[in-house]
Protein backbone atom coordinates (compact mmCIF):
# COMPACT_ATOMS: atom_id res chain seq x y z
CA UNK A 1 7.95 4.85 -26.03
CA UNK A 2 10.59 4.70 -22.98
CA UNK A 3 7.15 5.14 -20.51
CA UNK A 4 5.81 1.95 -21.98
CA UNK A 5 8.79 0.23 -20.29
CA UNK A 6 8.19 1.31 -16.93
CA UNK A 7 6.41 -0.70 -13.92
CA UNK A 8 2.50 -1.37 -14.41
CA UNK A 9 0.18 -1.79 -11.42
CA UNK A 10 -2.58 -4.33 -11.27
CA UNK A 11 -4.42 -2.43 -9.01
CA UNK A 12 -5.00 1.41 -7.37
CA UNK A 13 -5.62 0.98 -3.73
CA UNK A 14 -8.37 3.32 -2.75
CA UNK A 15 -7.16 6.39 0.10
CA UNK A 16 -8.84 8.84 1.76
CA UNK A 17 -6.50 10.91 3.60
CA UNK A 18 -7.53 12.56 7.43
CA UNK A 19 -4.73 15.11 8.67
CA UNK A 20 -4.49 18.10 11.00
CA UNK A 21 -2.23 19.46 8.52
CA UNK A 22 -0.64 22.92 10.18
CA UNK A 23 -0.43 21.82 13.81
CA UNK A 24 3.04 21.17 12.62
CA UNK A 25 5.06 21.12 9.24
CA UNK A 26 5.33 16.90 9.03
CA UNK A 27 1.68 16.25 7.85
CA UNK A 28 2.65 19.19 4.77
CA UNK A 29 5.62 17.10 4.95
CA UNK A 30 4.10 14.00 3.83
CA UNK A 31 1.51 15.86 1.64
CA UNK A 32 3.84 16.42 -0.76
CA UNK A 33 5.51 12.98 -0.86
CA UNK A 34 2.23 12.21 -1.17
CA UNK A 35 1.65 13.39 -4.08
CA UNK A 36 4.56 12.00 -5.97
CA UNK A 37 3.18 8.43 -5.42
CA UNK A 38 -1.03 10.02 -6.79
CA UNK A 39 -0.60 7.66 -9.58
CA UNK A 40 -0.38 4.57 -7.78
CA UNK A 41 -3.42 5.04 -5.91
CA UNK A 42 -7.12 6.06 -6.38
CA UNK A 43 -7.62 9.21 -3.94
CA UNK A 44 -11.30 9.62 -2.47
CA UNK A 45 -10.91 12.34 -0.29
CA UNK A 46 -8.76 14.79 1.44
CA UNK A 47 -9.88 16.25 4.91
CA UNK A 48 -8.40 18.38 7.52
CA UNK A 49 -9.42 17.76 11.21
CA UNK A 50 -8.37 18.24 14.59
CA UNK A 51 -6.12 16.81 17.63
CA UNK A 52 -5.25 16.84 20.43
CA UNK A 53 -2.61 19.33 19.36
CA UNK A 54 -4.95 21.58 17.26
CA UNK A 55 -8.07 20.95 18.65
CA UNK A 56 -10.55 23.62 17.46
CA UNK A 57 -9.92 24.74 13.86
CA UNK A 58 -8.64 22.83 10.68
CA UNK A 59 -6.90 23.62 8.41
CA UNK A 60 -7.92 22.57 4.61
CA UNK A 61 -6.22 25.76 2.89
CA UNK A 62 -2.89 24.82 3.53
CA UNK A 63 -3.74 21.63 2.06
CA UNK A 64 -4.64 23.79 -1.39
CA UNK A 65 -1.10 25.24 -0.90
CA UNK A 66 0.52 21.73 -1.45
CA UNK A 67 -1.77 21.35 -4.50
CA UNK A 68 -1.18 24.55 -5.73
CA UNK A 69 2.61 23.48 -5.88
CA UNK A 70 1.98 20.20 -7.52
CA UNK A 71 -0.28 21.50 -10.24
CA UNK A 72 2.83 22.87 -11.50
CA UNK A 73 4.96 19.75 -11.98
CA UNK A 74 2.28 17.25 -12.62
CA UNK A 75 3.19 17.28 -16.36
CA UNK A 76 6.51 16.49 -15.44
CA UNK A 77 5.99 13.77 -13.04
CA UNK A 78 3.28 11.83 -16.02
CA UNK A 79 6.59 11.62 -18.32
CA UNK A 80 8.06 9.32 -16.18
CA UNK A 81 4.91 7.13 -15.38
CA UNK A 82 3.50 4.42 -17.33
CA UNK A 83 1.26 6.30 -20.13
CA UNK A 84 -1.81 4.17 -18.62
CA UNK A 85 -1.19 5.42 -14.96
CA UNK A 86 -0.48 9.17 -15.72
CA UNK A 87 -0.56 11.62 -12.23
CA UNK A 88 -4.24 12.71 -11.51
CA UNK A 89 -4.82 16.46 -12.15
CA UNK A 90 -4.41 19.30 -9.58
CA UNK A 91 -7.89 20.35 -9.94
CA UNK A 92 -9.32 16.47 -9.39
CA UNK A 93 -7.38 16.83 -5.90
CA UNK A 94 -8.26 20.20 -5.03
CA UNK A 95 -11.69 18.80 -5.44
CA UNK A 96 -11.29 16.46 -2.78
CA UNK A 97 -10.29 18.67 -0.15
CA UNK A 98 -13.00 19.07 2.87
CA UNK A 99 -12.91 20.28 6.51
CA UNK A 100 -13.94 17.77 9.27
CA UNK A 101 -15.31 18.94 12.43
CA UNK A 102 -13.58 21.73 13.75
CA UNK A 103 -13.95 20.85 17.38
CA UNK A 104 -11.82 18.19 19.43
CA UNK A 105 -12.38 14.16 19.42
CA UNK A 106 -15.93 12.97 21.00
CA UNK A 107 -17.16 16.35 20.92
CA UNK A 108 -17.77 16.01 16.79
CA UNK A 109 -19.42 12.42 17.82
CA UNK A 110 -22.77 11.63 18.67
CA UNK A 111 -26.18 10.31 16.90
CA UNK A 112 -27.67 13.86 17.32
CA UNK A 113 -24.50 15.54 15.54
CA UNK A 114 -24.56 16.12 11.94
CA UNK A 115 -21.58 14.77 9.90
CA UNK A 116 -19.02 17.75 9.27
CA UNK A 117 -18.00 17.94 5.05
CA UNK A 118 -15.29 15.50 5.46
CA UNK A 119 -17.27 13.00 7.41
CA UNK A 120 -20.14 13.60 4.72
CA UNK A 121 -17.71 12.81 2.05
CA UNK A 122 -16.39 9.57 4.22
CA UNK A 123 -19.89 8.00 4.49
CA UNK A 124 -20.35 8.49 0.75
CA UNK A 125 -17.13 6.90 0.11
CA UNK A 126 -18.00 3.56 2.34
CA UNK A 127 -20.97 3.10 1.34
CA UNK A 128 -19.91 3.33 -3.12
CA UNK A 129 -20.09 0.39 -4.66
CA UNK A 130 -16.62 -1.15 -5.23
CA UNK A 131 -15.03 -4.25 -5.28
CA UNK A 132 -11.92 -2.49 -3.76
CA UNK A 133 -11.44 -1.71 0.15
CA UNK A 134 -11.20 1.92 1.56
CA UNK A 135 -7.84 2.81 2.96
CA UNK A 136 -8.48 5.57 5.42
CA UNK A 137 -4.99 6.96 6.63
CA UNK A 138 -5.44 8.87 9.85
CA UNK A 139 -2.28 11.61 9.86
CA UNK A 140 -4.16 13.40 13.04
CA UNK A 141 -7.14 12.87 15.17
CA UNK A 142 -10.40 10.06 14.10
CA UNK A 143 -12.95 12.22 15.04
CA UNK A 144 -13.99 12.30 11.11
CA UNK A 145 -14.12 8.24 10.81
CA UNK A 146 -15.84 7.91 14.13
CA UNK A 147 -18.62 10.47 13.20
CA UNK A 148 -18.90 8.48 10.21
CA UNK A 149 -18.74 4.88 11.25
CA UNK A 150 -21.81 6.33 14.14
CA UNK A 151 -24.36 7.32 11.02
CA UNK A 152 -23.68 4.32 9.21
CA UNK A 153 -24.71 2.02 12.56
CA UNK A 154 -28.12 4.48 13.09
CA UNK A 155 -28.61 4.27 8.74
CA UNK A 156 -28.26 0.54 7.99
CA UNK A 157 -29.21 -2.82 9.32
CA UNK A 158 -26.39 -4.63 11.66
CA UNK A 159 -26.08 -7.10 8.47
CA UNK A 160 -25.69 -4.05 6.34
CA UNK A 161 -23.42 -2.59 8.60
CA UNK A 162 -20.83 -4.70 9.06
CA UNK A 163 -20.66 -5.57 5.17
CA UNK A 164 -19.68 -1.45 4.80
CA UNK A 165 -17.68 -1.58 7.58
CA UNK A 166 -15.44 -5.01 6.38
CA UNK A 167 -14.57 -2.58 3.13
CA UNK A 168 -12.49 -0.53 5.85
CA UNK A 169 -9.10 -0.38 6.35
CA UNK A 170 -7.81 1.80 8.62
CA UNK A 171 -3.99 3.01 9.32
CA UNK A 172 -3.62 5.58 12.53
CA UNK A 173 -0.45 7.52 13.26
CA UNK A 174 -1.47 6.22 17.58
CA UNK A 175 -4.18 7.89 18.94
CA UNK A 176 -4.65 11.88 18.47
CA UNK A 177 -8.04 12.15 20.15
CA UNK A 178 -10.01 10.20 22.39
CA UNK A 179 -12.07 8.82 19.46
CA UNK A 180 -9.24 5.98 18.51
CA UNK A 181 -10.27 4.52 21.59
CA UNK A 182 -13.76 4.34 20.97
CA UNK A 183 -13.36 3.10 17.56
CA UNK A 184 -11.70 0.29 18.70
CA UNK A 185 -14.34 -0.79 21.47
CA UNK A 186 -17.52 -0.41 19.81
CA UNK A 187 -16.23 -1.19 15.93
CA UNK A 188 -13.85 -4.72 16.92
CA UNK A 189 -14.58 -5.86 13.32
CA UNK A 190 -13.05 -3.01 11.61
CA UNK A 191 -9.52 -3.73 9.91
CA UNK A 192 -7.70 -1.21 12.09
CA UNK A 193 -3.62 -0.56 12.32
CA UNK A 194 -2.48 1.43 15.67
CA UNK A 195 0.83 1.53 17.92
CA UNK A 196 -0.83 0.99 20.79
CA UNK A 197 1.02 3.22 24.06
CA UNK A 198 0.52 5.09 26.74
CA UNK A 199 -0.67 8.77 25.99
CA UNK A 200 1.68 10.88 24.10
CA UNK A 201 4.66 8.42 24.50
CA UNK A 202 5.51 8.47 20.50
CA UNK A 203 8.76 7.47 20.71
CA UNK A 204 7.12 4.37 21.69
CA UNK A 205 5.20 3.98 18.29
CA UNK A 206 6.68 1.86 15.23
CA UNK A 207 5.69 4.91 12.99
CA UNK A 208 8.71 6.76 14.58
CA UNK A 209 10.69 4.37 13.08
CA UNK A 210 10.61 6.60 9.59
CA UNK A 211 12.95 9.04 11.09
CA UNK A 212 12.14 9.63 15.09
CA UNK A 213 15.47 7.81 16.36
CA UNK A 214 17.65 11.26 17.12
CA UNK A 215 14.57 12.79 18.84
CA UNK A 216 13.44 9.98 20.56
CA UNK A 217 16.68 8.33 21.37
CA UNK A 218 15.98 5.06 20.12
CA UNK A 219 18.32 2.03 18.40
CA UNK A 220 20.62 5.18 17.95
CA UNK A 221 23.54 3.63 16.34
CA UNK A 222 21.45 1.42 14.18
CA UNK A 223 19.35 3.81 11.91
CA UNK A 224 21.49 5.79 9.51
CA UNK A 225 20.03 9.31 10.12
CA UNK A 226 22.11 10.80 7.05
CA UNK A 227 19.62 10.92 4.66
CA UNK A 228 17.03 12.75 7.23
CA UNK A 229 19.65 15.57 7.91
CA UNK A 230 18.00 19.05 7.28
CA UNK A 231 21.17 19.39 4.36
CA UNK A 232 20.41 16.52 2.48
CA UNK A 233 16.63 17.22 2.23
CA UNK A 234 17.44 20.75 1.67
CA UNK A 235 20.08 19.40 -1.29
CA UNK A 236 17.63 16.66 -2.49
CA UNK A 237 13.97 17.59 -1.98
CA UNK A 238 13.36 21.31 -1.39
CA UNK A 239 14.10 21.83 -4.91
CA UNK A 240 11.56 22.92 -7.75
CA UNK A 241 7.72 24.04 -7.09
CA UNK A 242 6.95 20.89 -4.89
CA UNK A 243 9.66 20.35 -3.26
CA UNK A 244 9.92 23.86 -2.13
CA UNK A 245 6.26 23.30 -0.75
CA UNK A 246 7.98 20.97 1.87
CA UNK A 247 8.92 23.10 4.73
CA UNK A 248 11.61 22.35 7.59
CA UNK A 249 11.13 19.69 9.89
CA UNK A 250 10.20 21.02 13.74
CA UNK A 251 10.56 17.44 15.93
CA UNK A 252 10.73 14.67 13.19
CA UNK A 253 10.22 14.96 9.61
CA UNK A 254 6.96 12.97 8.09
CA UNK A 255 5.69 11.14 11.05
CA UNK A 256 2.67 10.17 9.22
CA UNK A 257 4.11 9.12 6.27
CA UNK A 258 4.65 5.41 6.98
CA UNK A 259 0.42 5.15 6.48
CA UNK A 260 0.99 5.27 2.59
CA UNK A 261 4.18 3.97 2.34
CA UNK A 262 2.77 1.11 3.54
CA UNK A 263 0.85 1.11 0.53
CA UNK A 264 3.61 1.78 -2.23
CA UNK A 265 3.27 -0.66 -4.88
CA UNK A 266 7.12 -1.46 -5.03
CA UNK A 267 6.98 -5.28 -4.47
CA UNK A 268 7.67 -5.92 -0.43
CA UNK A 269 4.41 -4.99 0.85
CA UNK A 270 0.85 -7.23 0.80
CA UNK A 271 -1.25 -4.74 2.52
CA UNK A 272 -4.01 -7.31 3.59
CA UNK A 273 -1.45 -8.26 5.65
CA UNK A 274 -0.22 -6.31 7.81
CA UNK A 275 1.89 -8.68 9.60
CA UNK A 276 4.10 -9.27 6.56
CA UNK A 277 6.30 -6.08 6.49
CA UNK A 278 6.83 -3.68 4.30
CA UNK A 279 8.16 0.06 4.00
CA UNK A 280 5.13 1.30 6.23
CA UNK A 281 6.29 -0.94 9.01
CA UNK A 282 5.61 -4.26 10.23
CA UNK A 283 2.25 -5.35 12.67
CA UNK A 284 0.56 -8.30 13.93
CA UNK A 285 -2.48 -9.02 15.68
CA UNK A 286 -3.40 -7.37 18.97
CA UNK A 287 -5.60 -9.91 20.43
CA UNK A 288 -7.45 -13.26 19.83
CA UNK A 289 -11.40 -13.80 21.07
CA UNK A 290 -12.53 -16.07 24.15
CA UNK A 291 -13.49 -18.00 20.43
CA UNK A 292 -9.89 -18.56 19.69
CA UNK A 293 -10.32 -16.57 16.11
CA UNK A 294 -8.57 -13.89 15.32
CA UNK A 295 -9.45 -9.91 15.88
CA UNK A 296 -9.09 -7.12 13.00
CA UNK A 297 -6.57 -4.87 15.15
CA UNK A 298 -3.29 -4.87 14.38
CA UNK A 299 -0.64 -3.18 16.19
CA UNK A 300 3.33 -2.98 16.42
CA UNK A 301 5.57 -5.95 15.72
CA UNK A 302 9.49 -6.44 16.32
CA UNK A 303 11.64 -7.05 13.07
CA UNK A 304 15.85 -7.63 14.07
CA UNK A 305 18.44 -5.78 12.03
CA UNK A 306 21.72 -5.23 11.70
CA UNK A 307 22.41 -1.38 12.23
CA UNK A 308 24.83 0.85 10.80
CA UNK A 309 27.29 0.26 13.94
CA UNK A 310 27.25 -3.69 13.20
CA UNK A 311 25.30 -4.37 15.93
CA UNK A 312 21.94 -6.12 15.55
CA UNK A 313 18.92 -4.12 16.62
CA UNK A 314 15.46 -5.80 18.11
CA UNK A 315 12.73 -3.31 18.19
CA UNK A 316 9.25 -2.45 16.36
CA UNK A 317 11.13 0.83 14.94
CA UNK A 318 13.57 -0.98 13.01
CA UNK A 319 10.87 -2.58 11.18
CA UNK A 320 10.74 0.71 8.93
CA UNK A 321 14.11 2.42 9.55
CA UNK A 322 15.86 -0.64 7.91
CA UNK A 323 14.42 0.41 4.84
CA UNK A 324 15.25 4.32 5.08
CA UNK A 325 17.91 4.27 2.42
CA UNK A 326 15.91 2.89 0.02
CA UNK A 327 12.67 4.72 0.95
CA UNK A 328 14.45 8.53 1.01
CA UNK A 329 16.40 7.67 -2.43
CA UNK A 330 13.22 6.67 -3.97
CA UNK A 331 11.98 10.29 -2.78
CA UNK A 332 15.04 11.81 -4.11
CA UNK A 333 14.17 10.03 -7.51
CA UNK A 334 10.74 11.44 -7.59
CA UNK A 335 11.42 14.82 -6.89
CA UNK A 336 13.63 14.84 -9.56
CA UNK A 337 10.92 13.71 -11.96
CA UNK A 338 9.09 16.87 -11.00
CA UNK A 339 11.76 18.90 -12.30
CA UNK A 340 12.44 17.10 -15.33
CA UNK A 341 9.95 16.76 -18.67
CA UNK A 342 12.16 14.74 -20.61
CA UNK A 343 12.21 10.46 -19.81
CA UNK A 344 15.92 10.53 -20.35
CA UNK A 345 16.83 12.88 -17.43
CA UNK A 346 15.84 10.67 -14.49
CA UNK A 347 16.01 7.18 -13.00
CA UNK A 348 13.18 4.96 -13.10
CA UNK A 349 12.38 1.53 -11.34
CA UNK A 350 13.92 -1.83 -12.41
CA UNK A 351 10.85 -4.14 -13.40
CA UNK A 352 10.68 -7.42 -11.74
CA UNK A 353 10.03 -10.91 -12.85
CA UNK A 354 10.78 -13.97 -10.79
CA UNK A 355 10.19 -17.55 -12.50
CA UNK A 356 8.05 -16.01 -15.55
CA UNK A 357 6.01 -13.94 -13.14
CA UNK A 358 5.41 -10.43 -13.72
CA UNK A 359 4.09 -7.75 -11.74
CA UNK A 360 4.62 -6.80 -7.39
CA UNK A 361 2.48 -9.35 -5.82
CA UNK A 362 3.98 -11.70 -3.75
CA UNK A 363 5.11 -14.76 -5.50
CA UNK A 364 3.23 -18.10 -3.81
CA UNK A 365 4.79 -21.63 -4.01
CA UNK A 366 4.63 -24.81 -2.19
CA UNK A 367 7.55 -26.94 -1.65
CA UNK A 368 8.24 -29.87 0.91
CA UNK A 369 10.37 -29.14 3.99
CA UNK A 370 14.24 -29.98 3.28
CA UNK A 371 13.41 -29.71 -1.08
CA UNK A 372 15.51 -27.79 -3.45
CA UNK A 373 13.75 -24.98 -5.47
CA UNK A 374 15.01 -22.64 -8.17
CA UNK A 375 14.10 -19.25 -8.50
CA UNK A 376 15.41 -16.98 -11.22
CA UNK A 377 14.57 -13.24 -12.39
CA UNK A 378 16.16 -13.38 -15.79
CA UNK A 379 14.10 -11.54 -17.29
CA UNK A 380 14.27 -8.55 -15.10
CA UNK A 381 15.17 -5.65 -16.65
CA UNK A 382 15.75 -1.77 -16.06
CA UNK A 383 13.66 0.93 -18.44
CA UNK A 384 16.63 3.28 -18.00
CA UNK A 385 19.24 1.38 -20.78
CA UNK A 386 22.55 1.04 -19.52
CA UNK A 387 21.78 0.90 -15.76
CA UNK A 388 23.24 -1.93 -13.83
CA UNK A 389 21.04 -3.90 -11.79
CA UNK A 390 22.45 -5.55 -8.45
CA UNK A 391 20.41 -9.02 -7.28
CA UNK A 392 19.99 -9.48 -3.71
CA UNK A 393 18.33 -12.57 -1.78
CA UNK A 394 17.74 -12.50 1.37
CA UNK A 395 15.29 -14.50 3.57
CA UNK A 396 12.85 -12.30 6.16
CA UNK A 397 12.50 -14.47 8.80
CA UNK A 398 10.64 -12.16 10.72
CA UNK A 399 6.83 -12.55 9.44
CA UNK A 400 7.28 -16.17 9.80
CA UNK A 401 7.68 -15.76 13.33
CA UNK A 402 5.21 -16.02 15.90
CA UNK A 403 7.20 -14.49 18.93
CA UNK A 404 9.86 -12.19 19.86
CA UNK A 405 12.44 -15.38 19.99
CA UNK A 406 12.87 -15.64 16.03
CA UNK A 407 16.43 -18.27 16.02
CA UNK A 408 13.94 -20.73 18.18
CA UNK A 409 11.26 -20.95 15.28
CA UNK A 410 12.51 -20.10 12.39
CA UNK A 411 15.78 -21.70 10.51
CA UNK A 412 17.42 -20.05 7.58
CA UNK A 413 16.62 -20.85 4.05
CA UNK A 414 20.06 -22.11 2.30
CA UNK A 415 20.65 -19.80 -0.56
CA UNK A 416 23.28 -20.47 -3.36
CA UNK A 417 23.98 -18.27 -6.61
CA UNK A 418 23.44 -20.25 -10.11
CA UNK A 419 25.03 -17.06 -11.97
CA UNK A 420 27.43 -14.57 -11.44
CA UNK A 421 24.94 -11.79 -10.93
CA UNK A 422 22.78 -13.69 -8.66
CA UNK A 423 19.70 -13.25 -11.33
CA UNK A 424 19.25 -16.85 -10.47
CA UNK A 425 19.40 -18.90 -7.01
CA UNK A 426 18.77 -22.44 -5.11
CA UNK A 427 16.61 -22.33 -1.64
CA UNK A 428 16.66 -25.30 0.24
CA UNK A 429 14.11 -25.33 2.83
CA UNK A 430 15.33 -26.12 6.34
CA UNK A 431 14.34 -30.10 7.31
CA UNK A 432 10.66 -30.93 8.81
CA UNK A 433 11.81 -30.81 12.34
CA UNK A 434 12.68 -27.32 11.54
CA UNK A 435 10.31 -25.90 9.82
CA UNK A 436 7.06 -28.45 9.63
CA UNK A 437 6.10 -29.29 13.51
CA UNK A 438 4.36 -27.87 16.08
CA UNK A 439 6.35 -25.34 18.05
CA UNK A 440 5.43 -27.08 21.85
CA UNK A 441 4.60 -29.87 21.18
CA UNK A 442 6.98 -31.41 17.99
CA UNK A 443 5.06 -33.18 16.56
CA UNK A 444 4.90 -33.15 12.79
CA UNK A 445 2.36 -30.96 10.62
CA UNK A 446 1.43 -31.51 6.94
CA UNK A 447 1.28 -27.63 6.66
CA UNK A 448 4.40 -26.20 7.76
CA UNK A 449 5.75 -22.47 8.14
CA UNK A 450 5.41 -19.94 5.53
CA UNK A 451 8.56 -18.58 5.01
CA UNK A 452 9.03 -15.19 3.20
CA UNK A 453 12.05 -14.82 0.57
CA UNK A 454 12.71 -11.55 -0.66
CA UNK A 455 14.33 -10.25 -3.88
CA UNK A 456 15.93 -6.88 -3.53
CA UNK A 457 16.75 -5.55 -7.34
CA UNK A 458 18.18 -1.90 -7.27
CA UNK A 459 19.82 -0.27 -10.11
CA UNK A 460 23.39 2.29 -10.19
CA UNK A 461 21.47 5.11 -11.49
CA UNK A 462 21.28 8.85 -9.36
CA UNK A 463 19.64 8.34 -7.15
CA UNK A 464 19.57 4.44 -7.02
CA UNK A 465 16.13 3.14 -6.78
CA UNK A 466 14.83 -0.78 -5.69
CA UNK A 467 12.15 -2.74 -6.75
CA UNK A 468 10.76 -6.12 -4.84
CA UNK A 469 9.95 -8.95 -4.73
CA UNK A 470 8.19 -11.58 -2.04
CA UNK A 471 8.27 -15.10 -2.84
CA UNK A 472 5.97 -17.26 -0.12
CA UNK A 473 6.69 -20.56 0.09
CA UNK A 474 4.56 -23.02 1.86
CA UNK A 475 6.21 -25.36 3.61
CA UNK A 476 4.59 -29.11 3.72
CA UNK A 477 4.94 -32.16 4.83
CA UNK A 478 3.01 -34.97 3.37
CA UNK A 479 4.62 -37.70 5.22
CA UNK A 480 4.69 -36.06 8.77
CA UNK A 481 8.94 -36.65 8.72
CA UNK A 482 10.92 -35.29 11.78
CA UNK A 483 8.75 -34.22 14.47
CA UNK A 484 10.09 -35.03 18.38
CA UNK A 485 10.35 -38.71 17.47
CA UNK A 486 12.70 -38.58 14.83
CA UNK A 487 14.97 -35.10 17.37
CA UNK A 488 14.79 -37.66 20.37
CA UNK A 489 16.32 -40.50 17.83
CA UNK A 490 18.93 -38.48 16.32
CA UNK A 491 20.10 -37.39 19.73
């Protein structure tokens, strides 16, 4: 069976999904993309709230719209999954669907309040037993989690608490009420992702990386805004029952969409850690305690690219525009899944293995600083026979980094081909004064850098579509060589 053949996942991350769908189109927008990805992930719940641009009704039967539309193609889109992951049903989904409070931020929040349906359906979800965290991806205002995260502090011990609140993860499109805010001061444990900015300034969010750079004005030359055109998502996605379900962008299409693709299974991303990059963006830690350990907020970091003008772009945008291609393809793909029942008449994923390893986790190895390794993905392969695959390497130096200054702490893994196709490569790591010392003072460290490889593998098939992977490799240093010592004596 050509299904069998297609990528596996280890896991389902658990979502529940908070938007003030209808203040705009973008949160129907990113409904429906969405919903081609349902298979991937375990939904718990589906609530429309408020914010500060809708701030007194929701909205939850436009969200039955959108699954309206997808109970029509769901069929379609389980032929080209793996028969164990197969698309959940239309009525599972339209069973998830609750209103939050219909009235604006801190007004829904209180000890004296009751908990609106979504909020209701929130606290039930927390407190499940499950070995898996809760992703809640906040599209609109947090009105809904804060509500929620209140009755859980008056209904359980601190102890109890804070082991229900450390299953949390949160993802916020900024602030959309005055609730984010709040969150934030009184719930400092909570696993929490938020550009951080002054009021309203959006352009100023990493988010609006996914498509904001016209609107905004920002990196413009950089981002290639071709595949966010109104034409080519008119050509490409507003085709068949779902796809017609996406309506016309107003300011920017799919603002909130980065919260999920951050959790695509496709090989880049490690969501635990936020600070290693991925489709969803790229964020690191906001602050550190008097304590010296490290907080649970997370907000924008800076990744540097090469735009489509040639020159190189520094800013916490690029850190999801340089993957738009590949992102708005993979789209493409999917919608055409929904309008096709037979395997045969779409492109599928290529399915990764690096050094015998199968699957989209990253790939961990240790290897002294200055040492030779060998990686090879051999035994990749594409489910679609006949599709070329292309091999690239390339080494993200960004998540190594601890600063905006990335040439002055982190040196460039040496790559060389082994094979005409690049299936198979040699990394040497850079020497231990480069790569296995402390930044200020020099001196040498037995546990060096981490230092992030990635393995692009995308296929010629229509649309073309990439898969992954991350290969970590732990720098040491058993002998503490180099260090400002050995940089003093070679000068």
């Amino acid at each position: 069976m050509a299904t069998g053949r297609v990528q596996q996942f280890a896991h389902k991350p658990r979502v529940f999904i908070l938007s003030d769908i209808s203040n705009e189109p973008d949160d129907a927008e990113s409904l429906c993309r969405y919903l081609l990805y349902a298979n991937q992930f375990t939904t718990e719940g589906i609530v429309a709230c408020t914010s500060t641009w809708m701030k007194n009704k929701v909205c939850p039967q436009d969200m039955h719209v959108i699954i309206d539309a997808y109970a029509n193609v769901v069929d379609n889109l389980s032929a080209h999954a793996h028969p164990d992951y197969p698309f959940p049903s239309a009525e599972s989904l339209r069973s998830l669907i609750k209103k939050g409070a219909d009235t604006y931020g801190m007004t829904a929040v209180g000890t004296d309040l009751p908990l609106s349906e979504g909020g209701q359906l929130l606290y039930d979800r927390i407190i499940a037993p499950s070995a898996q965290p809760l992703w809640v991806l906040c599209w609109g205002g947090t009105n809904t989690l804060a509500q929620t995260l209140i009755k859980i502090d008056e209904d359980f011990s601190p102890e109890d608490a804070q082991r229900l609140m450390s299953r949390l993860r949160v993802y916020t499109i900024s602030d959309q009420d005055d609730t984010g805010a709040f969150i934030r001061a009184n719930f400092p444990d909570i696993f929490y992702i938020a550009s951080v900015h002054g009021w309203n300034q959006y352009g100023m969010a990493a988010w609006t990386g996914i498509s904001g750079d016209r609107f905004y004005g920002f990196d413009l030359g950089g981002p290639d805004f071709t595949k966010m055109e109104k034409q080519w998502i008119k050509e490409n996605i507003q085709i068949g029952p779902l796809g017609k379900a996406y309506p016309d962008y107003l300011y920017i299409p799919e603002g909130d969409t980065p919260t999920f693709l951050y959790l695509i299974q496709n090989g880049l991303n490690a969501p635990e850690f936020p600070e290693f990059g991925s489709w969803g963006g790229r964020y690191a830690r906001t602050d550190i305690s008097a304590s010296g350990s490290n907080s649970n907020h997370y907000s924008d970091a800076i990744d540097r690219v090469i735009g489509l003008d040639g020159k190189t772009y520094t800013s916490n945008h690029a850190t999801i525009w340089r993957w738009r291609d590949a992102f708005q393809n993979d789209f493409a793909a999917r919608i055409q899944w929904t309008l096709a029942p037979d395997f045969s008449k779409a492109n599928h994923h290529p399915v990764v293995c690096v050094n015998d390893d199968w699957g989209l986790h990253p790939l961990r190895l240790e290897a002294e600083a200055g040492e030779a390794i060998t990686l090879d993905a051999l035994n990749t392969y594409d489910p679609d026979l006949g599709d070329k695959l292309t091999f690239k390497w390339w080494h993200y130096r960004e998540p190594t980094a601890t600063q905006w200054c990335i040439d002055n702490e982190v040196s460039l893994l040496t790559l060389e081909k082994l094979d005409d196709e690049g299936r198979k490569i040699e990394a040497v790591l850079p020497p231990p004064e480069k790569c296995a010392v402390e930044f200020t003072s020099r001196k040498p460290v037995v546990k060096g850098q981490l230092l992030h490889l990635i393995l692009a593998v995308t296929d010629n098939g229509t649309p073309a579509l990439t898969t992954y992977r991350r290969v970590l490799i732990q720098v040491t240093n058993k002998d503490l060589r180099g260090g400002s010592d050995a940089i003093v004596a070679a000068a």
